[in-house]
C-alpha atoms as a PDB file:
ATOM      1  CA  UNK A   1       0.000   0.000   0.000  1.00  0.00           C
ATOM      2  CA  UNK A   2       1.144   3.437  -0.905  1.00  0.00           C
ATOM      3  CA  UNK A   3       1.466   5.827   1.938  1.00  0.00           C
ATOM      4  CA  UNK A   4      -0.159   9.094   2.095  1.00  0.00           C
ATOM      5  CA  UNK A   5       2.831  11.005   1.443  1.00  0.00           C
ATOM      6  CA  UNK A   6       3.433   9.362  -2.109  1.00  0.00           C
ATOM      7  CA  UNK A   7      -0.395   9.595  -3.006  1.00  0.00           C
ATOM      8  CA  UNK A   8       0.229  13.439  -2.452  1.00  0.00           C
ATOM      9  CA  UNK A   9       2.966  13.729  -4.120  1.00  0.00           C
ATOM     10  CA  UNK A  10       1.750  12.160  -6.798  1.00  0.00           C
ATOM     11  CA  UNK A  11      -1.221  14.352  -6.968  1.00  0.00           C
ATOM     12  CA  UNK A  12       0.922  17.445  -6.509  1.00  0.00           C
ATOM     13  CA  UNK A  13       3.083  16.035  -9.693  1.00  0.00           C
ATOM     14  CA  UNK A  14      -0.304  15.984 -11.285  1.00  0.00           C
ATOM     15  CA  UNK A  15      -1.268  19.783 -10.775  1.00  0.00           C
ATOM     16  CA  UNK A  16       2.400  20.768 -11.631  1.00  0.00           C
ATOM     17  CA  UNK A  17       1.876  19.249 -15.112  1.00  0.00           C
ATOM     18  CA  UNK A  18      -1.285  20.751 -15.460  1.00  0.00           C
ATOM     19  CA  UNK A  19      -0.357  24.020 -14.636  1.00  0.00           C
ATOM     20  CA  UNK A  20       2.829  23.761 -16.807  1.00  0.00           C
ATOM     21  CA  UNK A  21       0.597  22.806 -19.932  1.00  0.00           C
ATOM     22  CA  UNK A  22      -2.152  25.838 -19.034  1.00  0.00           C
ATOM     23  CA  UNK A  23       0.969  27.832 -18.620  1.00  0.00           C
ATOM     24  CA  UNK A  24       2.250  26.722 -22.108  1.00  0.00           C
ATOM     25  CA  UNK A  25      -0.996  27.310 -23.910  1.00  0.00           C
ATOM     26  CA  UNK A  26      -2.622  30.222 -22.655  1.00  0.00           C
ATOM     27  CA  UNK A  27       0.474  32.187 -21.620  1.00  0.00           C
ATOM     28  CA  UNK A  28       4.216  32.632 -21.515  1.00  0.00           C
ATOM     29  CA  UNK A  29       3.521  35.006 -24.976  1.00  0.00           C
ATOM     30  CA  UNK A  30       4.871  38.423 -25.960  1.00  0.00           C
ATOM     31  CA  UNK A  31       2.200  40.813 -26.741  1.00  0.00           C
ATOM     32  CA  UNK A  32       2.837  43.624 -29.685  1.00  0.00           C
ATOM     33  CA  UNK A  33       4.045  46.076 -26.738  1.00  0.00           C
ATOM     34  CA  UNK A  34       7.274  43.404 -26.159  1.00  0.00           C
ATOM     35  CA  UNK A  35       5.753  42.649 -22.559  1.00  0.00           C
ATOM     36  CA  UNK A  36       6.186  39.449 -21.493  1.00  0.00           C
ATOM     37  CA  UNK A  37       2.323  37.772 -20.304  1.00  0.00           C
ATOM     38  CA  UNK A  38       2.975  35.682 -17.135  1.00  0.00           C
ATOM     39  CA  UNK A  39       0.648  34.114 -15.322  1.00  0.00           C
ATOM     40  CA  UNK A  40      -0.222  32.551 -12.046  1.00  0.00           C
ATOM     41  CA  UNK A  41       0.097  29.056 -13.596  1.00  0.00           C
ATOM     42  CA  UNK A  42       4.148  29.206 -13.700  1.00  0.00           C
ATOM     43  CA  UNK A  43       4.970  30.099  -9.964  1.00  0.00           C
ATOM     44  CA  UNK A  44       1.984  27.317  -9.347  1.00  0.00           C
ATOM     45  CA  UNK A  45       3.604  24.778 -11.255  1.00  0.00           C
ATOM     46  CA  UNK A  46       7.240  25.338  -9.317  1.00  0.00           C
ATOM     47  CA  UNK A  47       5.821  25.291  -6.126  1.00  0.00           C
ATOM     48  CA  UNK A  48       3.409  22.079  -6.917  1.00  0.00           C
ATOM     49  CA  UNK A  49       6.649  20.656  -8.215  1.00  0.00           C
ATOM     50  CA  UNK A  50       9.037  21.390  -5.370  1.00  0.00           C
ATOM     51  CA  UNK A  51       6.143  20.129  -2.948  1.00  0.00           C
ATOM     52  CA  UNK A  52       5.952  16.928  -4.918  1.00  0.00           C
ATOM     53  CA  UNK A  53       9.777  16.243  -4.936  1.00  0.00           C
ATOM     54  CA  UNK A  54       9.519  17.065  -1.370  1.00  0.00           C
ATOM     55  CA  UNK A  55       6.647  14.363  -0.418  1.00  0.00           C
ATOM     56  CA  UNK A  56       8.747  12.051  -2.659  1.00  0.00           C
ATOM     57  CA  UNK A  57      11.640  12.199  -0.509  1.00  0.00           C
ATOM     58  CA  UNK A  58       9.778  12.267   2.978  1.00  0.00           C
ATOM     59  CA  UNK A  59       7.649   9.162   1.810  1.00  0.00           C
ATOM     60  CA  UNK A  60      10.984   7.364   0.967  1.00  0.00           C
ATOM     61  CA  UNK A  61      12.771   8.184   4.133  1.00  0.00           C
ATOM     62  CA  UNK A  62       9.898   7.052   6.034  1.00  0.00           C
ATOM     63  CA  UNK A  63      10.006   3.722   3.938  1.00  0.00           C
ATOM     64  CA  UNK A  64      13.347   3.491   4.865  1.00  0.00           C
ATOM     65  CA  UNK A  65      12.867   4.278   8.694  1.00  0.00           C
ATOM     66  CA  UNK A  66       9.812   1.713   9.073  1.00  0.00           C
ATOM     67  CA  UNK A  67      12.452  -1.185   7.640  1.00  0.00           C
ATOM     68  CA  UNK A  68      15.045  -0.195   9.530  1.00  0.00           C
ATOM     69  CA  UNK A  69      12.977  -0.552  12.477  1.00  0.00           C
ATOM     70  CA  UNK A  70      11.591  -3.556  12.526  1.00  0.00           C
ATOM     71  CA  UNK A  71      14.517  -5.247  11.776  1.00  0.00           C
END
């Protein structure tokens, strides 16, 4: 069974890549004034992603500690 941590992350990984593809199709675009259109989707999909890589590594080291431990 996966733990919660993993499910999250993995969900979190989801909403990264989802934001990254709104980001890439609705904006990220220079408009005829040569100003660069941002949106909220690209700071979203960094933050999703660090969270994810961050529940990735907590869910592993608590893999790790639960083996180590009842051994």
């Amino acid at each position: 069974m996966k733990s919660k941590l993993f499910i999250g992350g993995s969900i979190l990984l989801a909403l990264a890549a989802f934001s990254g593809l709104m980001e890439t199709m609705f904006y990220g675009d220079i408009d005829s004034e040569g100003v660069l259109q941002e949106s909220l989707f690209l700071p979203l999909t960094f933050i999703c992603l660090a969270l994810s890589v961050t529940f990735y590594a907590l869910s592993l080291i608590m893999q790790v500690k639960t083996r180590l431990t009842h051994n």
